[in-house]
PDB file of N, CA and C in Angstrom:
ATOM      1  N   UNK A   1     -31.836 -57.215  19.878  1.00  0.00           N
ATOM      2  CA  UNK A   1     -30.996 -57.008  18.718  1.00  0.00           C
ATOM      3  C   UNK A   1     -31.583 -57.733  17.518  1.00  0.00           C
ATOM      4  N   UNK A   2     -31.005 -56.818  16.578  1.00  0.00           N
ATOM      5  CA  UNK A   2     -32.017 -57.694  14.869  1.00  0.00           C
ATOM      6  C   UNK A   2     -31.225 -58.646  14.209  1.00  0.00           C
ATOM      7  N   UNK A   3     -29.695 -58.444  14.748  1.00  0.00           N
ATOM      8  CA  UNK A   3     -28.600 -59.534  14.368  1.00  0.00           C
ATOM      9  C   UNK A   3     -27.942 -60.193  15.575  1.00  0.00           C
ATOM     10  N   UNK A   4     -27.649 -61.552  14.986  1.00  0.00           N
ATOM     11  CA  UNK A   4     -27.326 -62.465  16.362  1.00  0.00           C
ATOM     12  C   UNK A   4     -25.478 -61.837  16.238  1.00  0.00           C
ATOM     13  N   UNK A   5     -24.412 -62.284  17.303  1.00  0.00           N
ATOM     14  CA  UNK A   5     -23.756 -62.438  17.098  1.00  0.00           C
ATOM     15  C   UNK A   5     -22.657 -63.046  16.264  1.00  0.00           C
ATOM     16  N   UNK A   6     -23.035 -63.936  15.735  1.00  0.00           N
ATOM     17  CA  UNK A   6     -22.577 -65.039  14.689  1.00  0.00           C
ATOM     18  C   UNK A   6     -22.846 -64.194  13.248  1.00  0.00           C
ATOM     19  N   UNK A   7     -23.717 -63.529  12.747  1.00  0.00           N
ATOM     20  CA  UNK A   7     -24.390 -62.908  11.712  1.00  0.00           C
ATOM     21  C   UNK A   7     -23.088 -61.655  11.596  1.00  0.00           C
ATOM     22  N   UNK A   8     -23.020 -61.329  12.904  1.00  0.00           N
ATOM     23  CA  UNK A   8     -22.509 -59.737  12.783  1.00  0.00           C
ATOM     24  C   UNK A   8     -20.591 -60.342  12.565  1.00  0.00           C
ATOM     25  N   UNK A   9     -20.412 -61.484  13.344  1.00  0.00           N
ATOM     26  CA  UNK A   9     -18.879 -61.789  12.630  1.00  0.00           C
ATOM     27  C   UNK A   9     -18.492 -62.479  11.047  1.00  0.00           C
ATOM     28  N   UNK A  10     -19.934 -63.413  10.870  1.00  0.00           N
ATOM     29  CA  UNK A  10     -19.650 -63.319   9.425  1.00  0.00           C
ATOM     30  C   UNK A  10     -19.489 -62.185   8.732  1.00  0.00           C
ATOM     31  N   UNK A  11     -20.266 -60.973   8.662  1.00  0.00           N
ATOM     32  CA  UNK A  11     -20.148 -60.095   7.816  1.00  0.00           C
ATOM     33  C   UNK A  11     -18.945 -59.380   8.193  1.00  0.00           C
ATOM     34  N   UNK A  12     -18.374 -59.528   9.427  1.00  0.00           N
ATOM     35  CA  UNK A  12     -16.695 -58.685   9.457  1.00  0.00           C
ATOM     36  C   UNK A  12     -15.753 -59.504   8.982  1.00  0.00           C
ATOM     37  N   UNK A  13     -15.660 -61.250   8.698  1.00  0.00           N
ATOM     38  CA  UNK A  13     -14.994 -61.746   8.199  1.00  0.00           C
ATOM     39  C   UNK A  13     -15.390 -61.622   6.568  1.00  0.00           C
ATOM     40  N   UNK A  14     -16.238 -61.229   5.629  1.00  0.00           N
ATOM     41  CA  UNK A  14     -16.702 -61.017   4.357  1.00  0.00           C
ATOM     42  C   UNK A  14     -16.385 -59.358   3.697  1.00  0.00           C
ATOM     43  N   UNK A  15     -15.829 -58.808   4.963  1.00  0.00           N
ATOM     44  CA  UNK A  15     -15.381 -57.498   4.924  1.00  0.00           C
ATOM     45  C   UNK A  15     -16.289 -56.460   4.815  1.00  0.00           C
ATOM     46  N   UNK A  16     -17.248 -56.732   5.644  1.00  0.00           N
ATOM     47  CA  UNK A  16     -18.186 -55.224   6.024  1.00  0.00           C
ATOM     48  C   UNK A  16     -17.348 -54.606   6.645  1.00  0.00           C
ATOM     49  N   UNK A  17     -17.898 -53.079   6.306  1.00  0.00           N
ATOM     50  CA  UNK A  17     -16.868 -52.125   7.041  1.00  0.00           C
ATOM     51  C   UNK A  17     -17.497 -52.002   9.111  1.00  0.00           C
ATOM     52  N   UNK A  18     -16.274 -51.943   9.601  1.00  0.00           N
ATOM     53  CA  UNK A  18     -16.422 -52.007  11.038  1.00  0.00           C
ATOM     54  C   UNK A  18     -16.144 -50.400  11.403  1.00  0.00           C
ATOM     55  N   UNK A  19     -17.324 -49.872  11.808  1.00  0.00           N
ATOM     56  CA  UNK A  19     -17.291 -47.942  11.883  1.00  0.00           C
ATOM     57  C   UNK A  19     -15.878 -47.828  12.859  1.00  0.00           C
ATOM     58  N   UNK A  20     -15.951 -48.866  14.307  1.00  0.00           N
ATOM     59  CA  UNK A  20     -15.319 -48.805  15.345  1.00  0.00           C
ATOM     60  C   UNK A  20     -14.735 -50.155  15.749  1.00  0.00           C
ATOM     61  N   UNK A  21     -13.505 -49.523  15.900  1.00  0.00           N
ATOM     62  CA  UNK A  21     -12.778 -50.958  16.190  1.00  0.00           C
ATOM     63  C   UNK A  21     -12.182 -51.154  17.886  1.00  0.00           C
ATOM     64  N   UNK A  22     -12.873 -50.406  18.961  1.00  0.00           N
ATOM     65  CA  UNK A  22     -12.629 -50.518  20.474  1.00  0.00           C
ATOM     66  C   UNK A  22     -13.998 -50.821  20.910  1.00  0.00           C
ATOM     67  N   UNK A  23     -14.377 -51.735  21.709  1.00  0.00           N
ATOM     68  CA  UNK A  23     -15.789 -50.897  22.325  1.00  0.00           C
ATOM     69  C   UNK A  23     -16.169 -52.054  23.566  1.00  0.00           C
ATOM     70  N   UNK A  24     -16.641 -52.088  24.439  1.00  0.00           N
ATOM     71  CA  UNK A  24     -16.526 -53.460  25.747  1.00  0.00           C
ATOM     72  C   UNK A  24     -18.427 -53.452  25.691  1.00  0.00           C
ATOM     73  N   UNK A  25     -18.643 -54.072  25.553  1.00  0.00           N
ATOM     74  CA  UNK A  25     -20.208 -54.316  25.993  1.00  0.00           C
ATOM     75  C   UNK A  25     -20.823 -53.526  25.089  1.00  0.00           C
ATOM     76  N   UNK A  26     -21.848 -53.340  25.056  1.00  0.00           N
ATOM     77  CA  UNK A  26     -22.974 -52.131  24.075  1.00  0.00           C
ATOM     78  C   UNK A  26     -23.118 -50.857  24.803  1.00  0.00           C
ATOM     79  N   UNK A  27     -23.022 -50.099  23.787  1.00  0.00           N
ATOM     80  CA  UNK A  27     -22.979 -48.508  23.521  1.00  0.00           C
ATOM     81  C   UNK A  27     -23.532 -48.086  22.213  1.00  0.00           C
ATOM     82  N   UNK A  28     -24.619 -46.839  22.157  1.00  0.00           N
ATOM     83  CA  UNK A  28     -24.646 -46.571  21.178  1.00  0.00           C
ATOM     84  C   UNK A  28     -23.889 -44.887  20.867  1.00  0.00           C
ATOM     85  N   UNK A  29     -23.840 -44.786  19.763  1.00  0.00           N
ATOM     86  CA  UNK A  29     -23.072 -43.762  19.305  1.00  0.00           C
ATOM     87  C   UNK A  29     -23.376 -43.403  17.366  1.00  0.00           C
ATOM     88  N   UNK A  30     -23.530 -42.276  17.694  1.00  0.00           N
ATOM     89  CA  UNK A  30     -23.755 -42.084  15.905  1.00  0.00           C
ATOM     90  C   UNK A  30     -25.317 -42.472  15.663  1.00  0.00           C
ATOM     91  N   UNK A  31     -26.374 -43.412  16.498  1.00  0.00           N
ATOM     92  CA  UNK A  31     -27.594 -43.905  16.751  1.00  0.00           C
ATOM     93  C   UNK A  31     -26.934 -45.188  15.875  1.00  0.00           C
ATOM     94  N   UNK A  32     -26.159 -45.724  16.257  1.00  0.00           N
ATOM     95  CA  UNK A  32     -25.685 -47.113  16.130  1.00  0.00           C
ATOM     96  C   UNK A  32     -25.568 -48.345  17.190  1.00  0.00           C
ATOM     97  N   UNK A  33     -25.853 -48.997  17.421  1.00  0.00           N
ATOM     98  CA  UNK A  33     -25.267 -49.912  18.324  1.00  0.00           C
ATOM     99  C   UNK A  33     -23.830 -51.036  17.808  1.00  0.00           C
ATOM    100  N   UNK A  34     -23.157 -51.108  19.114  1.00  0.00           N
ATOM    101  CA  UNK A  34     -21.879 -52.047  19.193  1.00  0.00           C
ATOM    102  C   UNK A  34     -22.365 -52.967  20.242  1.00  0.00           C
ATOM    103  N   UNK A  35     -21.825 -54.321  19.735  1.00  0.00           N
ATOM    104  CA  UNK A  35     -21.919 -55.205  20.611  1.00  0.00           C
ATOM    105  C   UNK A  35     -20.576 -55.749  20.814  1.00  0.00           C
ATOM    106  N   UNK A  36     -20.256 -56.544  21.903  1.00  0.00           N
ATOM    107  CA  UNK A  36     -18.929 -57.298  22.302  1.00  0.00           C
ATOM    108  C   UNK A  36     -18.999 -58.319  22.845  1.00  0.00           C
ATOM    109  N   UNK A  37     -18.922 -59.818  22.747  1.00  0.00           N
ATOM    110  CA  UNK A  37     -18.908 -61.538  23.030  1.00  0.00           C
ATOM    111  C   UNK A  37     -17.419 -61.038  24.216  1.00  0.00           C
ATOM    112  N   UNK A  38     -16.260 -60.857  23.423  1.00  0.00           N
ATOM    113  CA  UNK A  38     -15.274 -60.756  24.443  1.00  0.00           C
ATOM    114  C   UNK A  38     -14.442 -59.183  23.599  1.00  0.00           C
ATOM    115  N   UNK A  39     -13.708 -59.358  24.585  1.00  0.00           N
ATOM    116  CA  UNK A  39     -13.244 -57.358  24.562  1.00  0.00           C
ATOM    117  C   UNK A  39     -12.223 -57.556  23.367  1.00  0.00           C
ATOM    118  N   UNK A  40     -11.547 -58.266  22.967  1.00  0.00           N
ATOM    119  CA  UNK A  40     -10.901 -58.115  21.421  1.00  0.00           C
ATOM    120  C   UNK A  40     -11.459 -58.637  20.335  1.00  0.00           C
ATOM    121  N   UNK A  41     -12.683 -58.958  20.328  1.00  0.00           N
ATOM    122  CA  UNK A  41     -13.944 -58.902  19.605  1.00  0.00           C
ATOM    123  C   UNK A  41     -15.254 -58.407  19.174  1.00  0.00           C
ATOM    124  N   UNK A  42     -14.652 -57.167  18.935  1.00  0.00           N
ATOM    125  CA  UNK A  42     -15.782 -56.351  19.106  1.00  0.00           C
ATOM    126  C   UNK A  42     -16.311 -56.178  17.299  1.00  0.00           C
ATOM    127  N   UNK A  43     -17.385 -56.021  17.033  1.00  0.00           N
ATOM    128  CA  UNK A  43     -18.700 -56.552  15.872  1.00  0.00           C
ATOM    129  C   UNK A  43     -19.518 -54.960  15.663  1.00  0.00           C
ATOM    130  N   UNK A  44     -19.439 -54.573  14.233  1.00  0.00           N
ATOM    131  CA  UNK A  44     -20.066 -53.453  14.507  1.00  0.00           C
ATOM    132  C   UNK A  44     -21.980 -54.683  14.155  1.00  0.00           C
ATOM    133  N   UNK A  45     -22.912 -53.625  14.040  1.00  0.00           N
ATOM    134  CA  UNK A  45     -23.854 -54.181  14.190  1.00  0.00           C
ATOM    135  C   UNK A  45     -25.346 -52.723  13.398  1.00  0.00           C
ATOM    136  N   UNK A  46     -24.747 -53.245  12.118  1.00  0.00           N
ATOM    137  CA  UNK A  46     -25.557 -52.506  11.265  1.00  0.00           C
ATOM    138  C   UNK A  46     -26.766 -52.511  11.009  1.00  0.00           C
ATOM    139  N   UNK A  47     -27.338 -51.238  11.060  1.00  0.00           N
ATOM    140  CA  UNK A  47     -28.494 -50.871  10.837  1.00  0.00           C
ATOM    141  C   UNK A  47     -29.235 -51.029   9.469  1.00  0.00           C
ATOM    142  N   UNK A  48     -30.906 -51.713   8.997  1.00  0.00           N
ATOM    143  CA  UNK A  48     -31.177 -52.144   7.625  1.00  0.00           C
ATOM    144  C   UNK A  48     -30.979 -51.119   6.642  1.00  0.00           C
ATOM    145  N   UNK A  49     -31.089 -50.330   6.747  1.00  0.00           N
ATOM    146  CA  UNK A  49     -30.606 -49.196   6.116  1.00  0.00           C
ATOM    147  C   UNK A  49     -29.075 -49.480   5.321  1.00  0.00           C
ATOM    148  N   UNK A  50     -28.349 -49.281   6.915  1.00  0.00           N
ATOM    149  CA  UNK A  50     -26.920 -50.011   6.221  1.00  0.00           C
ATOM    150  C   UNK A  50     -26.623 -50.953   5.442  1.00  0.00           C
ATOM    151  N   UNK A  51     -27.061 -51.760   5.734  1.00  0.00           N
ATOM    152  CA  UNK A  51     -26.962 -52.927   4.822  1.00  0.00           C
ATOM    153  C   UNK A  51     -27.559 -53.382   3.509  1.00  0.00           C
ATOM    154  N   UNK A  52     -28.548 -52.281   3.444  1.00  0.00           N
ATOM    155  CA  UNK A  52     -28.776 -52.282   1.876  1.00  0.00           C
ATOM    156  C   UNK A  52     -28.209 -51.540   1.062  1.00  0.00           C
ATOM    157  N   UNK A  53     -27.432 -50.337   2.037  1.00  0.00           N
ATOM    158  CA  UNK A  53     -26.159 -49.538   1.056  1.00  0.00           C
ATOM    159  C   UNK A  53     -25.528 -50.439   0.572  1.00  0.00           C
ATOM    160  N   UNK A  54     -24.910 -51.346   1.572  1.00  0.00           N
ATOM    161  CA  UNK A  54     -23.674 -52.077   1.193  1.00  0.00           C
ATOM    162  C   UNK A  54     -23.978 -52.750   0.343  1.00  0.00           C
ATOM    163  N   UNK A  55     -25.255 -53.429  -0.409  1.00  0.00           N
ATOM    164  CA  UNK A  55     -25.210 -54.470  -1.278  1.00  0.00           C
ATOM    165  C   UNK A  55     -25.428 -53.837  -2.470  1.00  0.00           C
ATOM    166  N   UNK A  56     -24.855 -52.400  -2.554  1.00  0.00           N
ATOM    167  CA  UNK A  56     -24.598 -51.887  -3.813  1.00  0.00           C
ATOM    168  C   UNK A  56     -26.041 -50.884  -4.407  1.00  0.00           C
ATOM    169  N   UNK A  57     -26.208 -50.684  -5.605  1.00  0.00           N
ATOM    170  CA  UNK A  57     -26.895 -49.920  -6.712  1.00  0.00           C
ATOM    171  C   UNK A  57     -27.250 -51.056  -6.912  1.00  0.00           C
ATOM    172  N   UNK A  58     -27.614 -51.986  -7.225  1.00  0.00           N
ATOM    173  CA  UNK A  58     -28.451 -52.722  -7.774  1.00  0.00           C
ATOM    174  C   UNK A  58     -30.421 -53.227  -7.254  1.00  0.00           C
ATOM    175  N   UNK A  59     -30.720 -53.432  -7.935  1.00  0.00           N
ATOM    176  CA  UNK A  59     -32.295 -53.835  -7.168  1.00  0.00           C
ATOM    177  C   UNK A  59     -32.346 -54.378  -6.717  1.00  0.00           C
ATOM    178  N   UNK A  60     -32.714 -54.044  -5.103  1.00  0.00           N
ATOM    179  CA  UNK A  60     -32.990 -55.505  -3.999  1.00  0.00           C
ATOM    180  C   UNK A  60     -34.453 -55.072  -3.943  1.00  0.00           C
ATOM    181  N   UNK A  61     -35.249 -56.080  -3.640  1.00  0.00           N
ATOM    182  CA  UNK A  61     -36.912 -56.387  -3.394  1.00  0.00           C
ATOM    183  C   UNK A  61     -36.912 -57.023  -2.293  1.00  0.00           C
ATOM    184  N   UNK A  62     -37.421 -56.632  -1.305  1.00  0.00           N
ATOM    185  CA  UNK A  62     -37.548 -57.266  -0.021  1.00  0.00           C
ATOM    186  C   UNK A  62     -39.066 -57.476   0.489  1.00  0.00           C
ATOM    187  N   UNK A  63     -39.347 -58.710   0.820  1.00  0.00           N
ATOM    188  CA  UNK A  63     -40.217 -59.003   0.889  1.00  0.00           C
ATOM    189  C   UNK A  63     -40.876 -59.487   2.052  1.00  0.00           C
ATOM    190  N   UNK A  64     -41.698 -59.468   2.773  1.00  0.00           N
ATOM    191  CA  UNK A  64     -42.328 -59.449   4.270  1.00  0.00           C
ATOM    192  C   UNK A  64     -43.316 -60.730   4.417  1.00  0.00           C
ATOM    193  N   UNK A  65     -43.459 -62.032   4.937  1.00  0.00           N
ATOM    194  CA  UNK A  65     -44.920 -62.209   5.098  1.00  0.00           C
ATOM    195  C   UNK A  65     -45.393 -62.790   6.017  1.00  0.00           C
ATOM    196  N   UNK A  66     -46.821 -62.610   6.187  1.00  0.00           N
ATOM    197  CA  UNK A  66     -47.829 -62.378   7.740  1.00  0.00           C
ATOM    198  C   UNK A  66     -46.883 -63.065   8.776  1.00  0.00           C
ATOM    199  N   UNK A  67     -46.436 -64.230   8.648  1.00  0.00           N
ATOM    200  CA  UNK A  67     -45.764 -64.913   9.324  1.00  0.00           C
ATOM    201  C   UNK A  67     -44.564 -64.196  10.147  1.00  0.00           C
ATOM    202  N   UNK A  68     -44.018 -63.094   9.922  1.00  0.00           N
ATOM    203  CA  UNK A  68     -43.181 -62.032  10.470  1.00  0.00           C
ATOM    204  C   UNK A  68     -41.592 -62.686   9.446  1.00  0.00           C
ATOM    205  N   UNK A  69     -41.654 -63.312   8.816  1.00  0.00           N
ATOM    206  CA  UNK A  69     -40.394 -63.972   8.220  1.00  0.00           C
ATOM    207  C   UNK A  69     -40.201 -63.050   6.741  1.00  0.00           C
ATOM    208  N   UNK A  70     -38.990 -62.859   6.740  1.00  0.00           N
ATOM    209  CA  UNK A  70     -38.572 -62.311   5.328  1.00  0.00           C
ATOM    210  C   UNK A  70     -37.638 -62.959   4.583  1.00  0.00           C
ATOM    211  N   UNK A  71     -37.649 -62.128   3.209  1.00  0.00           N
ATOM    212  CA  UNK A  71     -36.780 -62.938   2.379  1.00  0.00           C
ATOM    213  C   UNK A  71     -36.103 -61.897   1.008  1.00  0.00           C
ATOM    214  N   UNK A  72     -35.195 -61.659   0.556  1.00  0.00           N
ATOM    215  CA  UNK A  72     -34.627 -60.601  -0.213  1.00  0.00           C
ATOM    216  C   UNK A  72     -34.631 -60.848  -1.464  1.00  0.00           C
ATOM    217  N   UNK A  73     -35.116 -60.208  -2.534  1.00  0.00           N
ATOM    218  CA  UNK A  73     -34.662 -60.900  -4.020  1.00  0.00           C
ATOM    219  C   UNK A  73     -33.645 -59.354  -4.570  1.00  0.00           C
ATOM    220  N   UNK A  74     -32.519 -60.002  -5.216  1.00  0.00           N
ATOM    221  CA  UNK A  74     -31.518 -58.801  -5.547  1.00  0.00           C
ATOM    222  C   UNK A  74     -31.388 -58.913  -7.021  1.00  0.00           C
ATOM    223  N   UNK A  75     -31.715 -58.511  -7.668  1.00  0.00           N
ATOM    224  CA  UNK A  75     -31.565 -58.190  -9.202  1.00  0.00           C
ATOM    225  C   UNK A  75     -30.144 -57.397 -10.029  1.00  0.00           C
ATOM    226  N   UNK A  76     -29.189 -57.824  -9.942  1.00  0.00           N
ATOM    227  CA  UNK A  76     -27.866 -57.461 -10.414  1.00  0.00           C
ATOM    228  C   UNK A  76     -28.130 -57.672 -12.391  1.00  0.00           C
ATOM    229  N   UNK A  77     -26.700 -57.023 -12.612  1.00  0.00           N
ATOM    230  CA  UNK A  77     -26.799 -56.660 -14.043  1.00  0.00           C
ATOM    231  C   UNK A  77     -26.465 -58.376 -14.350  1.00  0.00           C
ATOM    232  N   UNK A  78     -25.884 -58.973 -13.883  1.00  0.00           N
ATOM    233  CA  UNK A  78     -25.329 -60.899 -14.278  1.00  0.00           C
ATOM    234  C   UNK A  78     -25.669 -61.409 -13.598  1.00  0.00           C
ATOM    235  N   UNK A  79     -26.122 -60.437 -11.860  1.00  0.00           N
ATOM    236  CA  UNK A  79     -26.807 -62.090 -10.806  1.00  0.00           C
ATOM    237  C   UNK A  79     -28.054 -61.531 -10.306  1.00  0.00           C
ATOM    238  N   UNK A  80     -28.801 -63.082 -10.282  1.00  0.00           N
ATOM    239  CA  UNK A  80     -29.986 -62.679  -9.899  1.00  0.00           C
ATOM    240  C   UNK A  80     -30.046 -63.967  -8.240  1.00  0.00           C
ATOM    241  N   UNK A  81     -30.163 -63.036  -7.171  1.00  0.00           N
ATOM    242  CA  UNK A  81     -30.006 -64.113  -6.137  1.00  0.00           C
ATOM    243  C   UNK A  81     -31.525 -63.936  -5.498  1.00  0.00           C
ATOM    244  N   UNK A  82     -32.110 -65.080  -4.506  1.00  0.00           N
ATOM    245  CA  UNK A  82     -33.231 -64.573  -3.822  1.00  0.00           C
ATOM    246  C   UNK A  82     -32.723 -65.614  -2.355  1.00  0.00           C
ATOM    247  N   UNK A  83     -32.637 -65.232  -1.183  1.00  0.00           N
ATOM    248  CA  UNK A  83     -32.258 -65.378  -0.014  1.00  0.00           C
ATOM    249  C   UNK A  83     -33.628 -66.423   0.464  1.00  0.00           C
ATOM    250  N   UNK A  84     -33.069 -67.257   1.356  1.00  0.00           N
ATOM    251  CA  UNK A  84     -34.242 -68.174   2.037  1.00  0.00           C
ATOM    252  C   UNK A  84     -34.883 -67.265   3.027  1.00  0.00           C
ATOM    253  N   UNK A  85     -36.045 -68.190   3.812  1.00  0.00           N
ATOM    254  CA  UNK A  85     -36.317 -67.078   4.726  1.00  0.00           C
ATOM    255  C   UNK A  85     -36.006 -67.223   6.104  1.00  0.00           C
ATOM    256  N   UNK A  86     -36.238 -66.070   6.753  1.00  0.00           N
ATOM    257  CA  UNK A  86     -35.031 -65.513   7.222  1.00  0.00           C
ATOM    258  C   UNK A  86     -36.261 -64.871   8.951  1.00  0.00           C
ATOM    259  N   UNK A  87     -35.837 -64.932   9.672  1.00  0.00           N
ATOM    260  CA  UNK A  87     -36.859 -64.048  10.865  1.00  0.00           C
ATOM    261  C   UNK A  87     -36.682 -62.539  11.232  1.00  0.00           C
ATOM    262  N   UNK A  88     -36.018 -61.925  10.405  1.00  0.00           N
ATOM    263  CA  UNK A  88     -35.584 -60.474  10.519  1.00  0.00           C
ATOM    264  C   UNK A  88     -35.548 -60.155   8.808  1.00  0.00           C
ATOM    265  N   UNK A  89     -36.382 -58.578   8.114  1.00  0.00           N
ATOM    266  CA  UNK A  89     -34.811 -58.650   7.317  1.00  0.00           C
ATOM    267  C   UNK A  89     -33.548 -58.047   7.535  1.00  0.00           C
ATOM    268  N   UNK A  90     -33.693 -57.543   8.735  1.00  0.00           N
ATOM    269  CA  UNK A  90     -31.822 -57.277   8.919  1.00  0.00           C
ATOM    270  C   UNK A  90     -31.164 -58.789   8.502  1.00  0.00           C
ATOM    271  N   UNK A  91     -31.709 -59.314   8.952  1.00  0.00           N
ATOM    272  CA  UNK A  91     -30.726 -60.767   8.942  1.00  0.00           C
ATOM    273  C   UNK A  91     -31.077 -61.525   7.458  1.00  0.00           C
ATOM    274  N   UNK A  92     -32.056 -61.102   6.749  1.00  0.00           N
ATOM    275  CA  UNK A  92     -31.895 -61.288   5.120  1.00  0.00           C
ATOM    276  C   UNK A  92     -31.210 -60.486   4.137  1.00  0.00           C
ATOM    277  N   UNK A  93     -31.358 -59.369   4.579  1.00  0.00           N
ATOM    278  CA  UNK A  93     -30.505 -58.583   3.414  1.00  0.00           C
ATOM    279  C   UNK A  93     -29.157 -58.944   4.398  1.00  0.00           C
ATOM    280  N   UNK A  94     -28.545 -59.228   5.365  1.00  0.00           N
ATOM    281  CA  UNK A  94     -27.343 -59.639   5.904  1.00  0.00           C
ATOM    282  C   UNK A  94     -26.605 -60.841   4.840  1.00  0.00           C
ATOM    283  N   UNK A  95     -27.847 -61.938   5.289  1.00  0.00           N
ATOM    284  CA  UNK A  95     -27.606 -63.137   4.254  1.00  0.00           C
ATOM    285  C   UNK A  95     -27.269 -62.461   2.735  1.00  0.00           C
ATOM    286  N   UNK A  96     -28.053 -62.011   2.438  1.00  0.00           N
ATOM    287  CA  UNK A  96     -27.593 -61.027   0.797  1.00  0.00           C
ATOM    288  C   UNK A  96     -26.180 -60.267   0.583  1.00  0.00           C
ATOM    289  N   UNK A  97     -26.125 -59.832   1.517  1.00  0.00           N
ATOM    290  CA  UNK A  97     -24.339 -58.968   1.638  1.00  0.00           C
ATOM    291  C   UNK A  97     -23.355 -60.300   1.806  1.00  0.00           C
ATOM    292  N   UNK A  98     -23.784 -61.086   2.353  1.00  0.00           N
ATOM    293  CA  UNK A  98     -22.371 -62.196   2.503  1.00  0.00           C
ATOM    294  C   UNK A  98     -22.695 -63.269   1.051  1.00  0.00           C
ATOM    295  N   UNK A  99     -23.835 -63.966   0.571  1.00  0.00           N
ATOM    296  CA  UNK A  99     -23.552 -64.071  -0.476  1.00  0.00           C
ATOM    297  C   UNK A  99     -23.343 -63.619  -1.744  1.00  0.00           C
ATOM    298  N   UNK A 100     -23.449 -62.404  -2.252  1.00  0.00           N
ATOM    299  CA  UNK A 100     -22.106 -61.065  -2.693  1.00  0.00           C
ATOM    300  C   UNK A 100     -21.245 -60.904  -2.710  1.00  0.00           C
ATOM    301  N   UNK A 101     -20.951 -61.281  -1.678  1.00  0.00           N
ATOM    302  CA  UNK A 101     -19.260 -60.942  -0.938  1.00  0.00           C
ATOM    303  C   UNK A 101     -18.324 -62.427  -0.527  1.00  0.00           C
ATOM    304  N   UNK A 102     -18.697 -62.909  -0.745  1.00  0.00           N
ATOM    305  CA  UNK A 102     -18.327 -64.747  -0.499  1.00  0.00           C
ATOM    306  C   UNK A 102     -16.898 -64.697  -1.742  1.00  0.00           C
TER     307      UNK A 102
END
């Protein structure tokens, strides 16, 4: 997985949208994956794609290096944020959607 568990409940407590709200263990569906810690906790678990919808129309620059570590710079019309780095960028542009959404 490209997001830990902890990653995928911050962003449901910051109000990412959750596609599915039942699901026991992993399944994919839609070419999505769900994960589940315990059965009334279930985490959707978005794809990078997704998650750069969610952080809007604005310019994100994502950036890669040799080291396999990434890091996001987002260019908004009033904010300009750039994310630490990060070992996925699922899990940087993640970091980018929750400080947005904070």
């Amino acid at each position: 997985m490209t997001l830990s568990y902890e990653i995928c409940k911050e962003l449901k407590e910051a109000g990412y949208p959750q596609k599915r709200e039942s699901c026991i263990g992993y399944a994919k569906e839609d070419g999505a994956m769900w994960m589940a810690q315990h059965r009334n906790d279930v985490l959707y678990l978005p794809t990078l794609s997704e998650l750069i919808s969610e952080c809007g129309d604005e310019i994100i620059s994502l950036h890669f290096k040799s080291s396999g570590r990434s890091w996001v710079e987002y260019f908004g019309a009033t904010t300009v944020l750039k994310t630490k780095l990060y070992s996925t960028p699922e899990e940087a542009v993640a970091r980018l959607y929750l400080a947005l959404n904070r």
